[in-house]
Protein backbone atom coordinates (compact mmCIF):
# COMPACT_ATOMS: atom_id res chain seq x y z
CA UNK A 1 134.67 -76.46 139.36
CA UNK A 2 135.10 -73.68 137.02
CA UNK A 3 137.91 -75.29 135.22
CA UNK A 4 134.83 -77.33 133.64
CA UNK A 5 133.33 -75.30 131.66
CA UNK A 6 134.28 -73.43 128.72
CA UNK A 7 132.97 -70.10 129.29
CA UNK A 8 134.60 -68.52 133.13
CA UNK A 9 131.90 -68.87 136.00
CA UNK A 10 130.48 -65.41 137.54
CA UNK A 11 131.90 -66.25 141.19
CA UNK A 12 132.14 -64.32 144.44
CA UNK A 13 135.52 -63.79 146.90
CA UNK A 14 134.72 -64.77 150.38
CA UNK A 15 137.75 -63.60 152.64
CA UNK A 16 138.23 -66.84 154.68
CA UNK A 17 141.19 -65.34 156.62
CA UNK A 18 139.56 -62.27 157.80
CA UNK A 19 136.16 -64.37 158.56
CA UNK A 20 138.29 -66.88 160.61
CA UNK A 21 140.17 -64.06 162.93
CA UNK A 22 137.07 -61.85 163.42
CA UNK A 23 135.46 -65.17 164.74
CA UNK A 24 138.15 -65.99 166.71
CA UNK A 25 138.34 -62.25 168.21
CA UNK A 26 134.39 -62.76 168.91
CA UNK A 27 135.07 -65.86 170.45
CA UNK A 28 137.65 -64.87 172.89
CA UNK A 29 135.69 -61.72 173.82
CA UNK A 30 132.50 -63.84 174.18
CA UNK A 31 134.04 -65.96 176.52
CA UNK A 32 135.70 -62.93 178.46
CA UNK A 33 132.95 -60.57 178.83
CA UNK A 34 130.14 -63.31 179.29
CA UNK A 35 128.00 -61.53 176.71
CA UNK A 36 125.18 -63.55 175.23
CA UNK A 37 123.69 -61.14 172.97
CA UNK A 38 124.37 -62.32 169.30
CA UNK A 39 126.54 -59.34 166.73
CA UNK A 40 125.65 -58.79 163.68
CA UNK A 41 128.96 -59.06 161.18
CA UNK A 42 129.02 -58.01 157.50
CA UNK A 43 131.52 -59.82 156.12
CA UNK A 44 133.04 -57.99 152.97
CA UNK A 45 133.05 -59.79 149.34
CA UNK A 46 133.92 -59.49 146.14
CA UNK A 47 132.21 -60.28 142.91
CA UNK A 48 133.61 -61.58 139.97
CA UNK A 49 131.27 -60.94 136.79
CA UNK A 50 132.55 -63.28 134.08
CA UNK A 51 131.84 -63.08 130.11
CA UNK A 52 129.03 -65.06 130.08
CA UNK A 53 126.80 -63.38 132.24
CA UNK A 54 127.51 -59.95 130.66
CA UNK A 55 126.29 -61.61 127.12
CA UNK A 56 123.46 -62.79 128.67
CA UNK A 57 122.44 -59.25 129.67
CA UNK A 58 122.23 -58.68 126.08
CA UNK A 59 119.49 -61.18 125.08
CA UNK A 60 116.39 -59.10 124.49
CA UNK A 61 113.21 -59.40 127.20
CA UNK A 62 111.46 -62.79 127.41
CA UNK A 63 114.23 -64.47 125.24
CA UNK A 64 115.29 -67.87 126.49
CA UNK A 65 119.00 -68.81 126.72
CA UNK A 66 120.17 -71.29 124.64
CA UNK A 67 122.96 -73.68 125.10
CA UNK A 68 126.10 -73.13 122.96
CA UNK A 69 126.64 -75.69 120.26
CA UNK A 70 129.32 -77.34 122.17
CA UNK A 71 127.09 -78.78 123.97
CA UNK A 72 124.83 -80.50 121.55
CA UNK A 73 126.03 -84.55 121.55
């Protein structure tokens, strides 16, 4: 959905891959060892900080944001 807007979108990298095996290894080892305690996994990230949210870290305290004029109809 980012393609949609002019400025780039802050987003975050979720590592799909490495989420699917470790669940798969947790799975398997689940089933073999019976346990039914639940694990705790941190899955790592990565976050993307895009232009837009770095200029809005520049607005001075209790500003509001307003939209671009590309917006305006």
């Amino acid at each position: 959905m980012g393609f949609l807007f002019r400025d780039p979108l802050t987003t975050v990298r979720l590592y799909m891959e490495f989420m699917g095996e470790y669940a798969v290894r947790m799975l398997e080892e689940r089933i073999v060892s019976g346990r039914e305690i639940s694990v705790k996994v941190t899955v790592p990230t990565k976050l993307y900080v895009r232009d837009r949210v770095s200029r809005m870290s520049e607005l001075p305290a209790g500003s509001s944001l307003q939209p671009d004029d590309s917006f305006k109809s």
